[in-house]
Protein backbone atom coordinates (compact mmCIF):
# COMPACT_ATOMS: atom_id res chain seq x y z
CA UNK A 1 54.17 -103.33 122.80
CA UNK A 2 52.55 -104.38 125.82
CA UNK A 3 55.01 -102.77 127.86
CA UNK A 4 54.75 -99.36 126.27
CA UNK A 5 51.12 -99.22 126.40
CA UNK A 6 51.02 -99.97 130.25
CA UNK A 7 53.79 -97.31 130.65
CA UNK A 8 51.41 -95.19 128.82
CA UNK A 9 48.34 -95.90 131.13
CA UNK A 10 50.60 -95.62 134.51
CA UNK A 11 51.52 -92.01 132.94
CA UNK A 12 48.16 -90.86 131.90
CA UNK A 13 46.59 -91.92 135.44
CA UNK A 14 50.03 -90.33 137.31
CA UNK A 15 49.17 -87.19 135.54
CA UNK A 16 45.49 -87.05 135.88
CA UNK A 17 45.87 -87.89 139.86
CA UNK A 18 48.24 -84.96 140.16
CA UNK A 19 45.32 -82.75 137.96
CA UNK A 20 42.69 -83.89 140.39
CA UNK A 21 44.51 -83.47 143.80
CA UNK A 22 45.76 -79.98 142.91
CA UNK A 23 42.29 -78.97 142.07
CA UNK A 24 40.61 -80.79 145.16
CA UNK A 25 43.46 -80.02 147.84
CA UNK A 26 42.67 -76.75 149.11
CA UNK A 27 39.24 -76.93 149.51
CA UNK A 28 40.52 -80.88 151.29
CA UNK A 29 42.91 -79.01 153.50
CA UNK A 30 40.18 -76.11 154.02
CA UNK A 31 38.16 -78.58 155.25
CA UNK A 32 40.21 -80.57 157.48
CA UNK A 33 41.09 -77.24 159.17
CA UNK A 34 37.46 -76.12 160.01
CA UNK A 35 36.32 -79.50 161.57
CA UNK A 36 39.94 -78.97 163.70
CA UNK A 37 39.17 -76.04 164.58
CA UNK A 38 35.85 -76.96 166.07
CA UNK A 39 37.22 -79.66 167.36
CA UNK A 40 39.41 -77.56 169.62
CA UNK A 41 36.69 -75.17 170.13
CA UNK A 42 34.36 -77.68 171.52
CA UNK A 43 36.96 -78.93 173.45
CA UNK A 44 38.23 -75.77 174.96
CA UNK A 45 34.72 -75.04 176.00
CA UNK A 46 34.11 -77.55 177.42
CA UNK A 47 37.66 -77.66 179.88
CA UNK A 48 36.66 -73.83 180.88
CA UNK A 49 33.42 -74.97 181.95
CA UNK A 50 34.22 -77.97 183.88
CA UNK A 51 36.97 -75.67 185.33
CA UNK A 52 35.45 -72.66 185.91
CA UNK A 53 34.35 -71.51 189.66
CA UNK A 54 31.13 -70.98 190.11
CA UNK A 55 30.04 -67.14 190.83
CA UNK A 56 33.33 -65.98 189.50
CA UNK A 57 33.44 -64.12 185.92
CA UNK A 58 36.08 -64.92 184.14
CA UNK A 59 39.33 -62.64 184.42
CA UNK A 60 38.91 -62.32 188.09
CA UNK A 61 42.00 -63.49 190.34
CA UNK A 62 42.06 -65.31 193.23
CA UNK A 63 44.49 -66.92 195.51
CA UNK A 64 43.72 -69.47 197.63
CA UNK A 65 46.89 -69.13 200.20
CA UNK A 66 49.49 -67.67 200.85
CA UNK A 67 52.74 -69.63 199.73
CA UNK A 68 54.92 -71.12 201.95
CA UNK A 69 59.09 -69.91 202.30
CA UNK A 70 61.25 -72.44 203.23
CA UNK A 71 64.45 -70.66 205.02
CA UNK A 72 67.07 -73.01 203.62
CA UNK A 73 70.19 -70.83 204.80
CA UNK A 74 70.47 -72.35 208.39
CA UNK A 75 70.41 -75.43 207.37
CA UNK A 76 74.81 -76.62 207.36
CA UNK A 77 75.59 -78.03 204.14
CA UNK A 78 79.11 -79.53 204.97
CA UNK A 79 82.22 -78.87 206.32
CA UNK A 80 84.53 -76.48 204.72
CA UNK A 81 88.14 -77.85 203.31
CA UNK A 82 91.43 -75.56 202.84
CA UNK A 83 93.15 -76.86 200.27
CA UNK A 84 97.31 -76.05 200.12
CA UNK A 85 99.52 -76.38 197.06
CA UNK A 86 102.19 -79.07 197.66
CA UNK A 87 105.54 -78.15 195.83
């Protein structure tokens, strides 16, 4: 008997668990998503204005310099090796 009735209890709290997370989980998940997204806000504020130049609006281009080629097709790569079928 003592069996059944703890079966019973293990049930009746499985069930009412289940009852309270599927009313509580969206506004749990709604939650967790706003403090993310400030989260990332605050963040990403903060990196564009540690980054920024100063002066500059934002959108504007700018290049530094020029980039360097490097010509690699002078340089000899190795010696070249006819191969012959033997029959």
């Amino acid at each position: 008997m003592v069996v059944l009735k703890t079966l019973l209890i293990l049930l009746l709290v499985y069930y009412l668990l289940k009852m309270l997370f599927r009313l509580f989980a969206p506004k749990l998940f709604s939650y967790a998503a706003k403090k993310t997204e400030a989260h990332f806000k605050e963040n990403f504020e903060k990196f564009t204005n540690e980054h920024a130049p100063k002066g500059e609006q934002v959108g504007d281009v700018i290049i530094d310099k020029k980039p360097t080629r490097k010509n690699n097709s002078s340089k000899k790569v190795g010696d070249y090796i006819d191969f012959e079928e033997i029959d």
